[in-house]
Protein backbone atom coordinates (compact mmCIF):
# COMPACT_ATOMS: atom_id res chain seq x y z
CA UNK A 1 -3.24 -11.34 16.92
CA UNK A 2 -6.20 -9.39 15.19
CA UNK A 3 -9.64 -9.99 15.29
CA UNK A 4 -11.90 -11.02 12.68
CA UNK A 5 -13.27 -7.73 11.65
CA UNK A 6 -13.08 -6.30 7.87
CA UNK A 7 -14.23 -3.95 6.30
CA UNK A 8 -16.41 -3.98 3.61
CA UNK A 9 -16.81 -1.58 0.19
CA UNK A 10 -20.19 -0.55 1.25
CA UNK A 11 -18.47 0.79 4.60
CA UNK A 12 -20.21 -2.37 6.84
CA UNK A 13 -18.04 -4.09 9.06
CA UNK A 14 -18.07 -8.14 8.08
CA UNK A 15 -17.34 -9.70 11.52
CA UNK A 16 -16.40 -13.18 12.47
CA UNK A 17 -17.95 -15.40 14.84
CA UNK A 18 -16.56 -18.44 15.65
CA UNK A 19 -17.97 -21.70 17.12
CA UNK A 20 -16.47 -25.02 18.38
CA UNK A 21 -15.97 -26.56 14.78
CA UNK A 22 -19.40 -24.85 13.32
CA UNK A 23 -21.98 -25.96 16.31
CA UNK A 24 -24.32 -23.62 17.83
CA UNK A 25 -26.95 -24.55 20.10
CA UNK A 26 -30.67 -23.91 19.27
CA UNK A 27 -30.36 -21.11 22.17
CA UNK A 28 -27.64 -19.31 20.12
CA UNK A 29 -29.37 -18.81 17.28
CA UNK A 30 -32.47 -17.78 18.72
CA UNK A 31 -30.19 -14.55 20.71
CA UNK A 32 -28.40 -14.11 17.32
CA UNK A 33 -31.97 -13.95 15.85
CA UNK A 34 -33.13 -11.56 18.24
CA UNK A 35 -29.17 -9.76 18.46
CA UNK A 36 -28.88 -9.01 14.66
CA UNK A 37 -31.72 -7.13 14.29
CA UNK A 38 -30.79 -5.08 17.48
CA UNK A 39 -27.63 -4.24 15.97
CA UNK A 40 -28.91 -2.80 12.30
CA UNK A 41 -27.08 -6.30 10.88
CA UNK A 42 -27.85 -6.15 7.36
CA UNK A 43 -27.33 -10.22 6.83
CA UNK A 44 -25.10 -12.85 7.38
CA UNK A 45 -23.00 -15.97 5.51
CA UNK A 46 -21.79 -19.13 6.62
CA UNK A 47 -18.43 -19.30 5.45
CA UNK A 48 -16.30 -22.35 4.73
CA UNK A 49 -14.25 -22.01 7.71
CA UNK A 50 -17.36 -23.06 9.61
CA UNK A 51 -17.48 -19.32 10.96
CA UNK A 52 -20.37 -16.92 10.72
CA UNK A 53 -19.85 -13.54 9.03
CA UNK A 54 -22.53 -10.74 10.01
CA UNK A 55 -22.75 -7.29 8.48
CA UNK A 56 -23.50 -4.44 10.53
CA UNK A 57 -22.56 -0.80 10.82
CA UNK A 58 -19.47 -0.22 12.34
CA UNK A 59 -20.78 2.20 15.05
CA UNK A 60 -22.75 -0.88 16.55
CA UNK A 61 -19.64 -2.80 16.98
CA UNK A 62 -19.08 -2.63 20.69
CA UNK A 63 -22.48 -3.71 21.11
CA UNK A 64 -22.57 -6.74 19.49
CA UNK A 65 -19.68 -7.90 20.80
CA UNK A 66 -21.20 -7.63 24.33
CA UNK A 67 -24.24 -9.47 22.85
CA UNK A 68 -21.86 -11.91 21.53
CA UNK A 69 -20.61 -12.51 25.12
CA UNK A 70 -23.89 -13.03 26.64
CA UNK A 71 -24.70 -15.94 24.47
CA UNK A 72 -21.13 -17.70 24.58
CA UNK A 73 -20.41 -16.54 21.63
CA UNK A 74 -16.91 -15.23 20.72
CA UNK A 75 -15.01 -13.35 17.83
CA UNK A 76 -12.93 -15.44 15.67
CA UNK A 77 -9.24 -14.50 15.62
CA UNK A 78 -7.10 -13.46 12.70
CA UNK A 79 -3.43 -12.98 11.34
CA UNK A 80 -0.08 -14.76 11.72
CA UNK A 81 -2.16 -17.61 14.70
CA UNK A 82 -3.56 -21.11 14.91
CA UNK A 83 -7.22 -20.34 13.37
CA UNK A 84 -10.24 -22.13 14.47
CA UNK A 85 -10.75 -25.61 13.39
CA UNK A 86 -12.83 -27.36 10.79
CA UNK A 87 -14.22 -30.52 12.05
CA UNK A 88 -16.83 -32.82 10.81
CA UNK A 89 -19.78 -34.10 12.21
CA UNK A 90 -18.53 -37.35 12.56
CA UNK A 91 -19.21 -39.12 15.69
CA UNK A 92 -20.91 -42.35 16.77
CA UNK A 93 -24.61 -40.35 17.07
CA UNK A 94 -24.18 -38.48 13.52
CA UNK A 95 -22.37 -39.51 10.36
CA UNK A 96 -23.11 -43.03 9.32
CA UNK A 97 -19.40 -42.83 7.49
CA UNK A 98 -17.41 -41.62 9.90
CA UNK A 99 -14.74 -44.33 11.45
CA UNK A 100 -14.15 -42.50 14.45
CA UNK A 101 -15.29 -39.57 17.00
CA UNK A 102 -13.23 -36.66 15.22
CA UNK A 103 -15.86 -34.17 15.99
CA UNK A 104 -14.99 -34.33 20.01
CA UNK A 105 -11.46 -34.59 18.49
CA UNK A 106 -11.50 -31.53 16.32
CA UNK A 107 -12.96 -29.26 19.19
CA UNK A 108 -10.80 -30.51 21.72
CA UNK A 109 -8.10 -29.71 19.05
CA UNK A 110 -9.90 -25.55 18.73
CA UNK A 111 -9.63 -25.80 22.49
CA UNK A 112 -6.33 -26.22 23.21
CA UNK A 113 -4.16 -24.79 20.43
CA UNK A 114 -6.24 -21.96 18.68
CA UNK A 115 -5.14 -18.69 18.51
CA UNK A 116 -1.19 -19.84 19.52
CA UNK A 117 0.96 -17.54 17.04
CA UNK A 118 2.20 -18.99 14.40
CA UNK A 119 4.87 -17.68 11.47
CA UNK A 120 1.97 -17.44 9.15
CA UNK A 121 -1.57 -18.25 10.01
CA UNK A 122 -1.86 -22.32 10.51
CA UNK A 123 -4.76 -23.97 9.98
CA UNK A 124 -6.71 -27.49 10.63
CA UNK A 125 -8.86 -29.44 9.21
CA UNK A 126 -10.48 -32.84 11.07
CA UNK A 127 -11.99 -35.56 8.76
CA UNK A 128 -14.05 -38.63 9.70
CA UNK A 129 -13.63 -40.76 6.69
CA UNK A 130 -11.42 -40.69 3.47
CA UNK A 131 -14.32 -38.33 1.43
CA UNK A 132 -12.51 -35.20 3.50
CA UNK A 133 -15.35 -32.87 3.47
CA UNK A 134 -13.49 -30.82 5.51
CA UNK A 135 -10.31 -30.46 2.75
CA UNK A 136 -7.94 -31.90 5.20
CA UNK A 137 -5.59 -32.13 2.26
CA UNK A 138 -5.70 -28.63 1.93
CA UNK A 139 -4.76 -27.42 5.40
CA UNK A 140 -1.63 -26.69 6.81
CA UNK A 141 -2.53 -29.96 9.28
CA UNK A 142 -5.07 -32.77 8.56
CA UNK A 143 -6.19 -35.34 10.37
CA UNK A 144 -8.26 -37.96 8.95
CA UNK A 145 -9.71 -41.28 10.29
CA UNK A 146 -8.88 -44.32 9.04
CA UNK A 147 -10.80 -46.34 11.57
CA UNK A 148 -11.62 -46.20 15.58
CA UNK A 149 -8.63 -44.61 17.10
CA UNK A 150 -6.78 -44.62 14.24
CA UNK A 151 -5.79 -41.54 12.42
CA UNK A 152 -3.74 -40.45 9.12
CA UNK A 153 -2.15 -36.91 9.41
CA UNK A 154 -1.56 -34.33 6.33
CA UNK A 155 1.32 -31.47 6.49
CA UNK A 156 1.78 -28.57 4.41
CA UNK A 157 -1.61 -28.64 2.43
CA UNK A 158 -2.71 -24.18 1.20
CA UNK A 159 -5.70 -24.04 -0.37
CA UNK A 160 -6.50 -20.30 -0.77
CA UNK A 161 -3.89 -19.10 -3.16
CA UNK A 162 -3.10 -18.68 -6.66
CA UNK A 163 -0.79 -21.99 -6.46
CA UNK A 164 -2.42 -24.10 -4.24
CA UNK A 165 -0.76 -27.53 -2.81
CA UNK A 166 -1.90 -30.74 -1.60
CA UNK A 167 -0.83 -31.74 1.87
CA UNK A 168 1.83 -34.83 2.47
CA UNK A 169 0.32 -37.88 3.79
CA UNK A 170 3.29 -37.30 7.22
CA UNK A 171 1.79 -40.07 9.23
CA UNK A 172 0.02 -43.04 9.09
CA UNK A 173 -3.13 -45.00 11.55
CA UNK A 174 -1.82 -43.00 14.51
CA UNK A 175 -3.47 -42.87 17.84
CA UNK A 176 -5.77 -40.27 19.47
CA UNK A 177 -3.33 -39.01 21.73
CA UNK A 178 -0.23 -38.99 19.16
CA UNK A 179 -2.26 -36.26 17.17
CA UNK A 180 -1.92 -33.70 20.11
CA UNK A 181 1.80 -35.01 20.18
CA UNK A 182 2.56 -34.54 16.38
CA UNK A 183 0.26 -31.00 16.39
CA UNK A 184 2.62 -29.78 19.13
CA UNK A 185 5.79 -31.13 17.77
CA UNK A 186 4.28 -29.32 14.37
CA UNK A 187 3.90 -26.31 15.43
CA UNK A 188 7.05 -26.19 17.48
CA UNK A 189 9.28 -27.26 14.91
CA UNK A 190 7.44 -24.99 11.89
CA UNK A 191 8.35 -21.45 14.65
CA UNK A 192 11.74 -22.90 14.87
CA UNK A 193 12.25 -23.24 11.03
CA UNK A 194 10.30 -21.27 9.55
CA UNK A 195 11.64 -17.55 7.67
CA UNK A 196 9.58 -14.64 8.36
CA UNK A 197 5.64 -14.99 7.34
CA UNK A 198 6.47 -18.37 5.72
CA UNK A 199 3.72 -20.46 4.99
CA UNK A 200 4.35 -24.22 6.30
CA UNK A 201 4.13 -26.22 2.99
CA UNK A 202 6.82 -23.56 1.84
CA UNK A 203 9.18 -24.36 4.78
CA UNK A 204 8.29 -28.29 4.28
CA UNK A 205 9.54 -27.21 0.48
CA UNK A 206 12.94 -25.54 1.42
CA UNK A 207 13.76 -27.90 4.78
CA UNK A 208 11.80 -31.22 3.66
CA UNK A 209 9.93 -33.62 5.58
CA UNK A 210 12.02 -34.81 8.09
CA UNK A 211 12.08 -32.25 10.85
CA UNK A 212 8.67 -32.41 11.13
CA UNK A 213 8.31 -36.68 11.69
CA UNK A 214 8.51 -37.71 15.28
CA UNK A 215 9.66 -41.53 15.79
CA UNK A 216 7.00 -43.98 16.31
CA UNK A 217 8.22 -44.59 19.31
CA UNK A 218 7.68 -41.19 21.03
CA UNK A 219 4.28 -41.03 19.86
CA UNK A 220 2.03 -42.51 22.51
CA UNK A 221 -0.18 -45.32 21.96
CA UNK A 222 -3.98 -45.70 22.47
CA UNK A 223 -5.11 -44.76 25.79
CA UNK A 224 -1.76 -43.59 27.28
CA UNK A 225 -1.42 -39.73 27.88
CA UNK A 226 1.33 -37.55 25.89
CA UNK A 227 3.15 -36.87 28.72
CA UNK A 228 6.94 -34.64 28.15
CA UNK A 229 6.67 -36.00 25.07
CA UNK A 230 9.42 -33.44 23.64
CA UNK A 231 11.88 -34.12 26.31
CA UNK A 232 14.21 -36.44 23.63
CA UNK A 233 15.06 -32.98 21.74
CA UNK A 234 17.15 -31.84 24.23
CA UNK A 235 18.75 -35.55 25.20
């Protein structure tokens, strides 16, 4: 795994930060007010990965990072991994359309799988409502609400690319809990299957669908924990 860090023409490094799902607290941005500056940063651009890029010479490197640190901050990771997550805002205190809390979801999601290795990178997108403004049809896996506790779940969506491709609707009005079931199950299955640096929808392309669909009855209901849940492979 490789960090976020790039090079730019102009010889600035453009360096990734990465938050859970695009929130930073009032007392980040005031240290990355007062860090910047410190560190000759010539700017920096929200990108639509809900990640911050900021410019600054490459010599001062080591000392943002430590800055970074300081403030809770971290660098995002990059290459063939589980990247950070999109997520909404949607929650019961924010967005008047979303049907369910996906923003605790999505972070909870950046928590526990990010940065896993992957055949190619992998990435997620977490929608509250059917408008997607997080293009879960255009991640590798999206989850989108279809009401309280009730989720839909997209497979094999690339955006980025000169041919891109729309995710498969793979599940339908699953639970909470089945979404950390399915992700894992995902993820194991796509490292299995996958050929060398082998984006998913291209594996979904040349092994189909199937593979990656659990039974509905090994996906746990509302409320009950995902326990062994892929014990029944190796019945």
């Amino acid at each position: 795994m490789g960090k976020a860090i790039f090079k730019q023409r102009n010889g600035v490094l453009g360096v990734g930060i990465i938050t859970p799902c695009g929130f930073i607290t009032p007392e980040q941005l005031l240290g990355l007010g007062k860090l910047l500056p410190e560190v000759g940063a010539v700017g920096s651009k929200l990108t639509t990965r809900q990640t911050l890029l900021v410019l600054l010479p490459e010599e001062n490197l080591e000392r943002f990072t430590t800055g970074l640190r300081t403030l809770g901050l971290e660098l995002g990771g990059f290459g063939d991994i589980v990247r950070n997550v999109k997520g909404c805002p949607g929650s019961p205190a924010l967005c008047h359309r979303s049907l369910s809390d996906v923003f605790e979801l999505a972070v909870e999601i950046q928590g526990k799988f990010s940065n896993q290795p992957t055949p190619h990178d992998f990435k997620i997108s977490v929608a509250g409502c059917h408008r997607g403004c997080t293009d879960p049809h255009c991640a590798d896996f999206g989850v989108t609400a279809v009401g309280q506790n009730d989720f839909d779940i997209y497979l094999g969506g690339r955006g980025g690319s000169r041919n891109p491709v729309h995710a498969q609707r793979a599940y339908q009005k699953v639970s909470r809990e089945a979404v950390f079931t399915i992700l894992e199950h995902v993820l194991q299955t796509y490292r299995q299957l996958a050929e060398e640096k082998e984006r998913l929808c291209l594996t979904i392309r040349r092994v189909g669908m199937e593979p990656f669909i659990l039974p509905a009855d090994k996906l746990p209901k509302a409320g009950e924990e995902a326990n062994d849940f892929l014990d029944f492979l190796n019945d």
